[in-house]
C-alpha atoms as a PDB file:
ATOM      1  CA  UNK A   1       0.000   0.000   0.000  1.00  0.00           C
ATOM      2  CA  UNK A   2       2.629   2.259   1.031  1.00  0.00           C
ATOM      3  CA  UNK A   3       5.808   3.162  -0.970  1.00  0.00           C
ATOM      4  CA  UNK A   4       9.265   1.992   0.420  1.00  0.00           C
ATOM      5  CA  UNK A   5      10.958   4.854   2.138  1.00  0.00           C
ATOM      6  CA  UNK A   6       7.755   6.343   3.774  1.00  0.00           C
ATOM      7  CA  UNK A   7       9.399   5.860   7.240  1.00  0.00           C
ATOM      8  CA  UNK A   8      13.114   6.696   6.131  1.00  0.00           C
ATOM      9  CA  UNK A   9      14.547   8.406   8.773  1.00  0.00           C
ATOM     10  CA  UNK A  10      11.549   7.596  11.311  1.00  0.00           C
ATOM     11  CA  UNK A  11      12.384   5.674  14.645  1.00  0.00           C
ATOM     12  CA  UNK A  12       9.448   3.670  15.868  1.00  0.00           C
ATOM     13  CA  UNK A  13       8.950   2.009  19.218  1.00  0.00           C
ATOM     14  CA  UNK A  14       6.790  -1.582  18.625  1.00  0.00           C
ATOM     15  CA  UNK A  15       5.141  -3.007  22.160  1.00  0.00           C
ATOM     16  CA  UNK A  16       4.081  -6.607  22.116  1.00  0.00           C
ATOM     17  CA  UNK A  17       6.527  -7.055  18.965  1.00  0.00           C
ATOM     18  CA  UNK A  18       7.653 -10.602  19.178  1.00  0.00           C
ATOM     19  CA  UNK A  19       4.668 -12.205  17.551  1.00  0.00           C
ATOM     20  CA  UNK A  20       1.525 -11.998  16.168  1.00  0.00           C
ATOM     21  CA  UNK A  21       0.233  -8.477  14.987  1.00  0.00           C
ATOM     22  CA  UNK A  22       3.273  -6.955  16.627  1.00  0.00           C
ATOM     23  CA  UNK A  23       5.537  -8.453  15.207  1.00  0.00           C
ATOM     24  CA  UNK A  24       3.878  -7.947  11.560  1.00  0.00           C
ATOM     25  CA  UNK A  25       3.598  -4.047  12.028  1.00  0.00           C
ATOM     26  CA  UNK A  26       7.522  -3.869  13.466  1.00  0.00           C
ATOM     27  CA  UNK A  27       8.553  -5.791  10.097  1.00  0.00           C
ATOM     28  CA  UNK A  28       5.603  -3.535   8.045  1.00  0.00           C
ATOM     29  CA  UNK A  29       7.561  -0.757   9.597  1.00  0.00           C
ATOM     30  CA  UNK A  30      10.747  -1.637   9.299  1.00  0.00           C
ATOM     31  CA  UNK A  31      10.348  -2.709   4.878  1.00  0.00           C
ATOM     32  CA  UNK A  32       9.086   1.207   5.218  1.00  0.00           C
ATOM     33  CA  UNK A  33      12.390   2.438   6.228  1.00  0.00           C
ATOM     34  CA  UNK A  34      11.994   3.292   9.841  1.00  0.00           C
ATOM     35  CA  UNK A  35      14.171   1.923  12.727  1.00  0.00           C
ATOM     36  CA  UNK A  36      12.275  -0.458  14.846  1.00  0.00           C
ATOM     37  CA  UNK A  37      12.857  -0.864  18.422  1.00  0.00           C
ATOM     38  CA  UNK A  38      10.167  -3.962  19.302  1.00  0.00           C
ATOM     39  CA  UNK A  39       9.414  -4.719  23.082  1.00  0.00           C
ATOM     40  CA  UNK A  40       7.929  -7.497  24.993  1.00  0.00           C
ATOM     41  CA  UNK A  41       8.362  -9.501  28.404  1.00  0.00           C
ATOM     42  CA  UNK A  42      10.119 -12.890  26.218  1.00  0.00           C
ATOM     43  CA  UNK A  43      13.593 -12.197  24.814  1.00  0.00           C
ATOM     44  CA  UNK A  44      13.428 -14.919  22.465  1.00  0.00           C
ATOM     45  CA  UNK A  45      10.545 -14.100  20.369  1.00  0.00           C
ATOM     46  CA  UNK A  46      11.583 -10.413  20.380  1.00  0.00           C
ATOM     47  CA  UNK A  47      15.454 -11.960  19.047  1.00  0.00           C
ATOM     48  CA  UNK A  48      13.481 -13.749  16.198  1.00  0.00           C
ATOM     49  CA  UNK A  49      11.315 -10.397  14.910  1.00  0.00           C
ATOM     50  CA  UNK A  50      14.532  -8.523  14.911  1.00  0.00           C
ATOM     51  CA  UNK A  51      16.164 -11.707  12.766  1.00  0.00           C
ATOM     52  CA  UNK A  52      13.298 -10.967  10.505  1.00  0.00           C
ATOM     53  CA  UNK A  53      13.857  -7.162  10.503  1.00  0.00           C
ATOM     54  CA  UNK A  54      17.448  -7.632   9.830  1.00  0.00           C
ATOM     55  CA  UNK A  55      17.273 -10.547   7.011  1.00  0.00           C
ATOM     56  CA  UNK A  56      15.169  -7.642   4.989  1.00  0.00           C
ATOM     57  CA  UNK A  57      17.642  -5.543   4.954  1.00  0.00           C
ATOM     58  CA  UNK A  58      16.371  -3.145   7.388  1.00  0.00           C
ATOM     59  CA  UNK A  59      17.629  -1.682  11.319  1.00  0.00           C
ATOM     60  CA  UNK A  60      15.902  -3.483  14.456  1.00  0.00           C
ATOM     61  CA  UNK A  61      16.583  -3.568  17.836  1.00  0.00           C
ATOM     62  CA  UNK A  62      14.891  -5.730  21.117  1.00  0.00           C
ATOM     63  CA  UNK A  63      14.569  -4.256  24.903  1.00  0.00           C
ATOM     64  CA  UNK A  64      12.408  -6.452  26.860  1.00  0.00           C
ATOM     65  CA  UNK A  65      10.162  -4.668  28.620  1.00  0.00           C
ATOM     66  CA  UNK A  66       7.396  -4.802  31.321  1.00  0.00           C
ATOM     67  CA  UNK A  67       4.825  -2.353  29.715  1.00  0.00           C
ATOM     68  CA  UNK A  68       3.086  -2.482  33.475  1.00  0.00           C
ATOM     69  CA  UNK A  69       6.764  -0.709  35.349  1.00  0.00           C
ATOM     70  CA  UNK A  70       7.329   2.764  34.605  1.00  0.00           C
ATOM     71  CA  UNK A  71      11.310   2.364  34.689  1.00  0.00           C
ATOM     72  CA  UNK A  72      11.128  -0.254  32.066  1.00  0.00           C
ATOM     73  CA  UNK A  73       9.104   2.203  29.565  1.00  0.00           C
ATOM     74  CA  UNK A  74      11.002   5.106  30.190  1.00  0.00           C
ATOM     75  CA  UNK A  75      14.652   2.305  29.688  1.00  0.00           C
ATOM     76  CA  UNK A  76      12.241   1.214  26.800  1.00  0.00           C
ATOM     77  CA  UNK A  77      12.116   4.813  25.210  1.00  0.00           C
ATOM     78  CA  UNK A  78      15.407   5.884  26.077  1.00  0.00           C
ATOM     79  CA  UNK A  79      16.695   3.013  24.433  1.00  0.00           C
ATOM     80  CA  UNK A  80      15.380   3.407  21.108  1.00  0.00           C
ATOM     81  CA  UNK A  81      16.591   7.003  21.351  1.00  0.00           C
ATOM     82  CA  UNK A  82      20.309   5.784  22.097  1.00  0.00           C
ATOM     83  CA  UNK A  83      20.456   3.415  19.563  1.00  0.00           C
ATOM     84  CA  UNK A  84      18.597   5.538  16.589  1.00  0.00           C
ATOM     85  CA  UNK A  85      18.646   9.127  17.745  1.00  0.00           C
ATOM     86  CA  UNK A  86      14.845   9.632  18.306  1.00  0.00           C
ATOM     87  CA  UNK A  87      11.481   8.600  18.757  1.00  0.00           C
ATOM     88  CA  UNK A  88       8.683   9.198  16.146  1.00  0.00           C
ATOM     89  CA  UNK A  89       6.242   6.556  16.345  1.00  0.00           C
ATOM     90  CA  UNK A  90       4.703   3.916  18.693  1.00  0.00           C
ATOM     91  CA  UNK A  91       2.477   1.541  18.979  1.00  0.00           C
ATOM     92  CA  UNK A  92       0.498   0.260  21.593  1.00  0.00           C
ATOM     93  CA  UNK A  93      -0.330  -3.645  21.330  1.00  0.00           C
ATOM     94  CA  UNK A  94       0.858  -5.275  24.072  1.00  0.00           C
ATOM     95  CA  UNK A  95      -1.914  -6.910  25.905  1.00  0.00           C
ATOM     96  CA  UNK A  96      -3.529  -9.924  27.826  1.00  0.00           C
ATOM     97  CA  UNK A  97      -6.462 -11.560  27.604  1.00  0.00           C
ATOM     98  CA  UNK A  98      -8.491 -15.210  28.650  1.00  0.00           C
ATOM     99  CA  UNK A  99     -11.727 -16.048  28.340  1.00  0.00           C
ATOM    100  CA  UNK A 100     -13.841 -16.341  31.430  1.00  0.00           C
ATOM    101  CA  UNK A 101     -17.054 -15.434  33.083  1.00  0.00           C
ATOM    102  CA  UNK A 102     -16.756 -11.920  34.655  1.00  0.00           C
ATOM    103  CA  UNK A 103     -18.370 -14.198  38.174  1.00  0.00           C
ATOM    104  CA  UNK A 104     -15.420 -16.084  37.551  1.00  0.00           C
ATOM    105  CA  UNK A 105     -12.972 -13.332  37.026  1.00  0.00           C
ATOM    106  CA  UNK A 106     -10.666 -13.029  39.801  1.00  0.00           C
ATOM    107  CA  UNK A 107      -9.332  -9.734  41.123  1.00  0.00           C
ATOM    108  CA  UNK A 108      -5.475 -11.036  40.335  1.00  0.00           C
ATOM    109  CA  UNK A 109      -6.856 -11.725  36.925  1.00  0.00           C
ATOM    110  CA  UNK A 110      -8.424  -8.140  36.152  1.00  0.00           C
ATOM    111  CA  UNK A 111      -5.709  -6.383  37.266  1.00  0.00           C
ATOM    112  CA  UNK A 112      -3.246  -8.479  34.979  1.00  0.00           C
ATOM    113  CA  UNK A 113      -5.094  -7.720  32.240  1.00  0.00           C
ATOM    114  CA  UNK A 114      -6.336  -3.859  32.641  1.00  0.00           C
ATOM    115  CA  UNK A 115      -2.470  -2.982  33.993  1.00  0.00           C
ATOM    116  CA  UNK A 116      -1.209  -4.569  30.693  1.00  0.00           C
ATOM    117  CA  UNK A 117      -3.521  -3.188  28.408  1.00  0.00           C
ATOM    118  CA  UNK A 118      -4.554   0.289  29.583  1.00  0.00           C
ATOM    119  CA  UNK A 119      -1.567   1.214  32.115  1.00  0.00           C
ATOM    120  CA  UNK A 120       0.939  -0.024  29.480  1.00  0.00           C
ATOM    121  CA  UNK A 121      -0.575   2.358  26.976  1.00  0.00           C
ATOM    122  CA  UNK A 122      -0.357   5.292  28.861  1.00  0.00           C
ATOM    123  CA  UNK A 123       2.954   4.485  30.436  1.00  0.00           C
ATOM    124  CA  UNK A 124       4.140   4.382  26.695  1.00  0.00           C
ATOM    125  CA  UNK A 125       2.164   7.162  25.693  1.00  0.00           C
ATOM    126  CA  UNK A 126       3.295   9.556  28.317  1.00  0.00           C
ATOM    127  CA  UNK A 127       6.779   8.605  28.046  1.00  0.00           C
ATOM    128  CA  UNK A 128       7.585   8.282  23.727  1.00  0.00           C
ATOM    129  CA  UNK A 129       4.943  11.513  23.841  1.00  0.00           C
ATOM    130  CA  UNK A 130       7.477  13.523  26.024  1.00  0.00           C
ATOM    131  CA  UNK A 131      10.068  12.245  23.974  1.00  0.00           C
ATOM    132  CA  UNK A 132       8.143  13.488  20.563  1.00  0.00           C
ATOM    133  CA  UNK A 133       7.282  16.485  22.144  1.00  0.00           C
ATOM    134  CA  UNK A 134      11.328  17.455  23.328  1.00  0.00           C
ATOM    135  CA  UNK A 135      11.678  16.889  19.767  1.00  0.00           C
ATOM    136  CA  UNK A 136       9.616  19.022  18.410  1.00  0.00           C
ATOM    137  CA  UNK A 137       8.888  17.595  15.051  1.00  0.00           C
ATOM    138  CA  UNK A 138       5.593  15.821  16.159  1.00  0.00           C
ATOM    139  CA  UNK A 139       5.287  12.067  16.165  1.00  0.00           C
ATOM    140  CA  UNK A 140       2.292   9.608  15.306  1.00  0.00           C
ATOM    141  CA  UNK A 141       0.870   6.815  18.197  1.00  0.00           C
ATOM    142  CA  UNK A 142      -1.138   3.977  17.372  1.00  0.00           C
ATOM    143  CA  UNK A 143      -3.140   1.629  19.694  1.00  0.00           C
ATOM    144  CA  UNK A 144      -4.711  -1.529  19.052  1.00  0.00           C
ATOM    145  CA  UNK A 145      -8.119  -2.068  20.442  1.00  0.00           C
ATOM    146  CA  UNK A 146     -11.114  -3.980  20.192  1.00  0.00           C
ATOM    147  CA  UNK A 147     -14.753  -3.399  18.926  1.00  0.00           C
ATOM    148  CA  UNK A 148     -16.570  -4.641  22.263  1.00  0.00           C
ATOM    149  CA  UNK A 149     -14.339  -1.652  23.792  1.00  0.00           C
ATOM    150  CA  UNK A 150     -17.987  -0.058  22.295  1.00  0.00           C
ATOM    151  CA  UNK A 151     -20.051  -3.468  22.205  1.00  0.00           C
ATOM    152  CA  UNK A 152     -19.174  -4.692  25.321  1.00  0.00           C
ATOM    153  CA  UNK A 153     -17.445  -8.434  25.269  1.00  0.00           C
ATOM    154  CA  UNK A 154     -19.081 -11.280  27.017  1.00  0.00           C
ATOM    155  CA  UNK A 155     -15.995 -13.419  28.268  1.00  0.00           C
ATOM    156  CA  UNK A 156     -13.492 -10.671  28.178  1.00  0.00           C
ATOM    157  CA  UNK A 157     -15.173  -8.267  30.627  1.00  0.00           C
ATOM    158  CA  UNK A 158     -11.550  -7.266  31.940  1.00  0.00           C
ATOM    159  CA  UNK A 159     -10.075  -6.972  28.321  1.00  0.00           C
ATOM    160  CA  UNK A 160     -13.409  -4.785  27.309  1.00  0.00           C
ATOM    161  CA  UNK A 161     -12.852  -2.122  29.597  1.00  0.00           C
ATOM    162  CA  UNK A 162      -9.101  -1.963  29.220  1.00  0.00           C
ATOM    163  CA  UNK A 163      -9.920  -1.230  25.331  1.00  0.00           C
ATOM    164  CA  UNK A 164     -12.408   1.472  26.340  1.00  0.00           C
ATOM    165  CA  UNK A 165     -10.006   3.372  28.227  1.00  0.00           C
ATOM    166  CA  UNK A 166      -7.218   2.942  25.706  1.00  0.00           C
ATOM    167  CA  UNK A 167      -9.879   4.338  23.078  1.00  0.00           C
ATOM    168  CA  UNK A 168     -10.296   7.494  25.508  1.00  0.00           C
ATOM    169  CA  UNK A 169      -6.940   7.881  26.171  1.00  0.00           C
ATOM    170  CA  UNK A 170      -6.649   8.300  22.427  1.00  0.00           C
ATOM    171  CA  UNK A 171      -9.233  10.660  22.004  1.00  0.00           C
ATOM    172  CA  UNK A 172      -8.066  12.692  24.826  1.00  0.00           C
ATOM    173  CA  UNK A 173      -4.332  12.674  23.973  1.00  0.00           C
ATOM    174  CA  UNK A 174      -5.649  13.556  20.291  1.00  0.00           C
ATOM    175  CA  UNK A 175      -7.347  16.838  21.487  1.00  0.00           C
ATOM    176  CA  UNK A 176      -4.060  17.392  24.079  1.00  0.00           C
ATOM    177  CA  UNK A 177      -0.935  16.879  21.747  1.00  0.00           C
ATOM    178  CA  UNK A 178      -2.229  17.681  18.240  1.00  0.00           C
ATOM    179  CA  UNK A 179      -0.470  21.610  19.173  1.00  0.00           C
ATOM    180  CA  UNK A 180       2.668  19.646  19.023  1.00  0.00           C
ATOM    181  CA  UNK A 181       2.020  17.721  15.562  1.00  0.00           C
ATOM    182  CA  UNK A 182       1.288  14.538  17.601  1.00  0.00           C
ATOM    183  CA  UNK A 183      -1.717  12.235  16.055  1.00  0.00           C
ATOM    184  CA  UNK A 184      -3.340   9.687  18.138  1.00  0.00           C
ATOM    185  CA  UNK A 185      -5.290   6.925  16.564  1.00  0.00           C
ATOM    186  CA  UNK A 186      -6.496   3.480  16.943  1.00  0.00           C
ATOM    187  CA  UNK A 187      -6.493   0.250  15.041  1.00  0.00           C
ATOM    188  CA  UNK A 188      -9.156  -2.258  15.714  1.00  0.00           C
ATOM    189  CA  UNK A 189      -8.642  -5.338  14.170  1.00  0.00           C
ATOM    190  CA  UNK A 190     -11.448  -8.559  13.971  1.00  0.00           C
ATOM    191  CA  UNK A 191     -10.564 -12.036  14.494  1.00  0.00           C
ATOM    192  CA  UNK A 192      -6.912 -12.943  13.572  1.00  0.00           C
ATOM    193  CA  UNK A 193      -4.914 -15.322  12.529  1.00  0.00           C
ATOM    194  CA  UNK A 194      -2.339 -14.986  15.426  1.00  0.00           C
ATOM    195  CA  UNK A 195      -0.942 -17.097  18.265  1.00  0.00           C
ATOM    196  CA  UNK A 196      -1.508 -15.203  21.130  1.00  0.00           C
ATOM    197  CA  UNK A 197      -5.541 -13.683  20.679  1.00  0.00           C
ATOM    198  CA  UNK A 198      -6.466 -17.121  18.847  1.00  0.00           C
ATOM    199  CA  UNK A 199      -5.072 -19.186  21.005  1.00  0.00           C
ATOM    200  CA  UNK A 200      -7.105 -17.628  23.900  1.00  0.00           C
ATOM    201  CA  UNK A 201     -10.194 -16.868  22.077  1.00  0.00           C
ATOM    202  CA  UNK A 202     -10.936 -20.038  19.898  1.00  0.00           C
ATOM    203  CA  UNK A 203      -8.561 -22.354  22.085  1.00  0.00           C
ATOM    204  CA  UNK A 204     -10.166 -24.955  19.717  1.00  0.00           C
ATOM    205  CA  UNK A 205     -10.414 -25.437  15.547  1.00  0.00           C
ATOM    206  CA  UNK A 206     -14.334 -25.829  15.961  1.00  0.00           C
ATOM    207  CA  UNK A 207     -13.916 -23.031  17.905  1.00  0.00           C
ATOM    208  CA  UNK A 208     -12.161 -21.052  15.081  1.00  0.00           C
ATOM    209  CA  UNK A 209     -14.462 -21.753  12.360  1.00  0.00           C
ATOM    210  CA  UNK A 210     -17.572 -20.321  14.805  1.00  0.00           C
ATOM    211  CA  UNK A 211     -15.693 -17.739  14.974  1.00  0.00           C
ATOM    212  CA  UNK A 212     -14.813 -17.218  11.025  1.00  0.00           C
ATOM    213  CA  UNK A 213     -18.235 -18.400  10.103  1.00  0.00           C
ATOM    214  CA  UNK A 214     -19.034 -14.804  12.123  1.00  0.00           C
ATOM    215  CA  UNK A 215     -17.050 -12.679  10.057  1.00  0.00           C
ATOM    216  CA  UNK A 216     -19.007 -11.532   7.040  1.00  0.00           C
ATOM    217  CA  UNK A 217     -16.506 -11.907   4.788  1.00  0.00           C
ATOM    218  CA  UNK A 218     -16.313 -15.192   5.822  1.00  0.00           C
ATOM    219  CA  UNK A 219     -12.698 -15.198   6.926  1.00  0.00           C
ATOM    220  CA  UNK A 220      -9.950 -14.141   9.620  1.00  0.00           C
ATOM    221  CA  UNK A 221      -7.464 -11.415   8.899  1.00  0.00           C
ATOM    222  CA  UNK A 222      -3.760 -11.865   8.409  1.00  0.00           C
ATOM    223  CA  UNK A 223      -1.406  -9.955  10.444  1.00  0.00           C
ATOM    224  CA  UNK A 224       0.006  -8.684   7.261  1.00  0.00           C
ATOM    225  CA  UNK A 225      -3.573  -6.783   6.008  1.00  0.00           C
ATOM    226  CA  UNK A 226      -3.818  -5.053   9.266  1.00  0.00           C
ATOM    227  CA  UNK A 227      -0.115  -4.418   9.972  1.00  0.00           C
ATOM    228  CA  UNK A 228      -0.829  -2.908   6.521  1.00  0.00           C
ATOM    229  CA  UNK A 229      -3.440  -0.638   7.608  1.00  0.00           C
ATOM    230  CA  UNK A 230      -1.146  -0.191  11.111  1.00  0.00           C
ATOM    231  CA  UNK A 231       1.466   1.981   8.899  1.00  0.00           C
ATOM    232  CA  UNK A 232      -0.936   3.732   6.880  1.00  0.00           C
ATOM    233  CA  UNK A 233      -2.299   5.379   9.993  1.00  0.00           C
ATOM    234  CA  UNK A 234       1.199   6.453  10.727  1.00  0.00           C
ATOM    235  CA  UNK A 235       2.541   7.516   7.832  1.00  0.00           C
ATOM    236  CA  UNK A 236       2.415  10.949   6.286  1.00  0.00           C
ATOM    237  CA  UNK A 237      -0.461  10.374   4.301  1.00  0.00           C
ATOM    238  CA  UNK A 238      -2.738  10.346   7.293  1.00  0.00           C
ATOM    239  CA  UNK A 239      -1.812  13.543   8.962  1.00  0.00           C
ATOM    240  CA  UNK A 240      -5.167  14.790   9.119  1.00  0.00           C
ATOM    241  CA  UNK A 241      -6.425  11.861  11.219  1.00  0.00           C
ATOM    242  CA  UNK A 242      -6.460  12.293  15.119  1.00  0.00           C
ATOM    243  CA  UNK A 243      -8.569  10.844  17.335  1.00  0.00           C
ATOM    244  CA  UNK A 244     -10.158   7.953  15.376  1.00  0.00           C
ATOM    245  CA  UNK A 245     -10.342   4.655  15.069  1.00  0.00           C
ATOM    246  CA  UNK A 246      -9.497   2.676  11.531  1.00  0.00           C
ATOM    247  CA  UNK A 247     -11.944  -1.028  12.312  1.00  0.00           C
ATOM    248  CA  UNK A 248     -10.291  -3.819  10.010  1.00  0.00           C
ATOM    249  CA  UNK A 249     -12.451  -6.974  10.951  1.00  0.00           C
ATOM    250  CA  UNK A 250     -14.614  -7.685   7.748  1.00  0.00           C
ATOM    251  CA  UNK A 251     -17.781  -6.499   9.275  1.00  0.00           C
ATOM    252  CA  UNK A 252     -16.979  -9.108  12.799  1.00  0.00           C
ATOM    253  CA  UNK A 253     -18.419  -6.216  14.725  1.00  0.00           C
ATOM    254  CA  UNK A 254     -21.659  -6.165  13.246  1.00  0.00           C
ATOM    255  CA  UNK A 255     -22.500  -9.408  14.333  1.00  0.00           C
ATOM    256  CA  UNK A 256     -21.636  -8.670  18.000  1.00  0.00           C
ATOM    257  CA  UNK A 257     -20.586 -12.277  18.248  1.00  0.00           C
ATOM    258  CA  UNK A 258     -19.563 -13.596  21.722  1.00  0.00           C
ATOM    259  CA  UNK A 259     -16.322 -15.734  22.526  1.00  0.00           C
ATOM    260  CA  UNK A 260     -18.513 -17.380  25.571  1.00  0.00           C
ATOM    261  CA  UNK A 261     -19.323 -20.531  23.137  1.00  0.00           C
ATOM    262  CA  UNK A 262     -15.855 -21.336  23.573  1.00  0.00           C
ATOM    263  CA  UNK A 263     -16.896 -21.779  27.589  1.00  0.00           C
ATOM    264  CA  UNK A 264     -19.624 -23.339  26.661  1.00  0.00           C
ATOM    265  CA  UNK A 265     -22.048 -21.077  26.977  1.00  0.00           C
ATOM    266  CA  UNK A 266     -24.432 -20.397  23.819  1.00  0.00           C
ATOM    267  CA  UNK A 267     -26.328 -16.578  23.351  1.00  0.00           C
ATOM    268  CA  UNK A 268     -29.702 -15.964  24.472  1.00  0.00           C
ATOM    269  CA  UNK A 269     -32.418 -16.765  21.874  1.00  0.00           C
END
């Protein structure tokens, strides 16, 4: 979609980047021409996206990171600033998530997830934001959410209300940084073909083709498609977009389907 060299000169900051959708928007990034610093708790699969990067031809590094402790951002963005000489982009993606019952939800269990999802955004936010805005040359953040962050998500109560407040975090930092060039925007893919999400939301192959057979296009995304998407929200070519949210999930949303089946629990009706 986007021309090599978009990103030349651009340093981006990739949470959640050693699989999955993170790991497709760091190398998305990185064939663009920006400098990809990708983040996670596992050094391994961070080592292997940076293989990737580096294989392509282009400039990758890994910090692992605990999105949840404010040192490890701020080592995380200071890093990326060492290595490449600034900060430009980042995205949000690092996350948790199970399926359960919100009766069933432990307090250990919310917190895990909300503290990953939401508190790791703005602990990222706030500290590649100051970074962007020491700069001054404005920067671009992206945040992947969810639709039931506005459908609500029976079976992912905790993960539902994390997405919510990323998607007002965006929306608020939108309004507060666009004075110093900084766009805010969200991502929200559908189902996807990933290890992480699918492997907690369709544990299961019958479970996976419910879920498909939900999509109206009849299909799960790749990480490629939305990774795709990912950098055109980024790049140049969307800086008049603040504040908004770019849904890629072949009309899931629509259909409001729940991941309870998977608990065995069917929808009313």
């Amino acid at each position: 979609m986007l021309a090599e060299g978009t990103f030349d000169g651009r340093v981006a900051v990739v949470t959640g980047g050693g699989s999955g959708l993170g790991r497709g928007l760091a190398l998305e990034l990185a064939r663009l021409g920006a400098a990809v610093t990708v983040a996670g708790r596992r050094p391994e699969p961070l080592a292997e996206t940076v293989e990737l990067v580096e294989s392509r031809g282009g400039s990758a590094q890994a910090h692992p990171t605990d999105v949840r402790d404010p040192d490890q951002v701020q080592s995380l963005v200071d890093a990326a600033a060492a290595r490449f000489g600034r900060v430009d982009l980042l995205v949000n993606n690092a996350a948790g998530n199970f399926v359960v019952r919100a009766e069933d939800l432990s307090p250990n269990g919310w917190r895990a997830v909300v503290s990953i999802v939401l508190d790791g955004s703005f602990l990222c936010s706030r500290a590649a934001g100051k970074r962007m805005i020491e700069q001054g040359e404005g920067g671009a953040i992206l945040s992947v959410i969810a639709s039931y962050a506005w459908t609500g998500g029976p079976g992912t109560i905790h993960s539902a209300a994390a997405k919510a407040g990323v998607l007002a975090l965006t929306r608020t930092l939108a309004v507060e940084w666009a004075r110093h060039g900084i766009r805010v925007n969200c991502i929200c893919p559908g189902p996807t073909e990933t290890e992480g999400a699918g492997a907690a939301l369709w544990p299961t192959e019958e479970d996976r083709e419910r879920v498909a057979a939900t999509v109206p296009l009849g299909r799960l995304a790749t990480p490629e498609e939305v990774a795709a998407w990912g950098a055109a929200l980024l790049s140049p070519h969307a800086g008049y977009i603040t504040g908004e949210v770019l849904t890629i999930d072949g009309g899931h949303w629509l259909e409001q389907e729940s991941y309870l089946p998977a608990l065995g629990q069917q929808r009313p009706g």
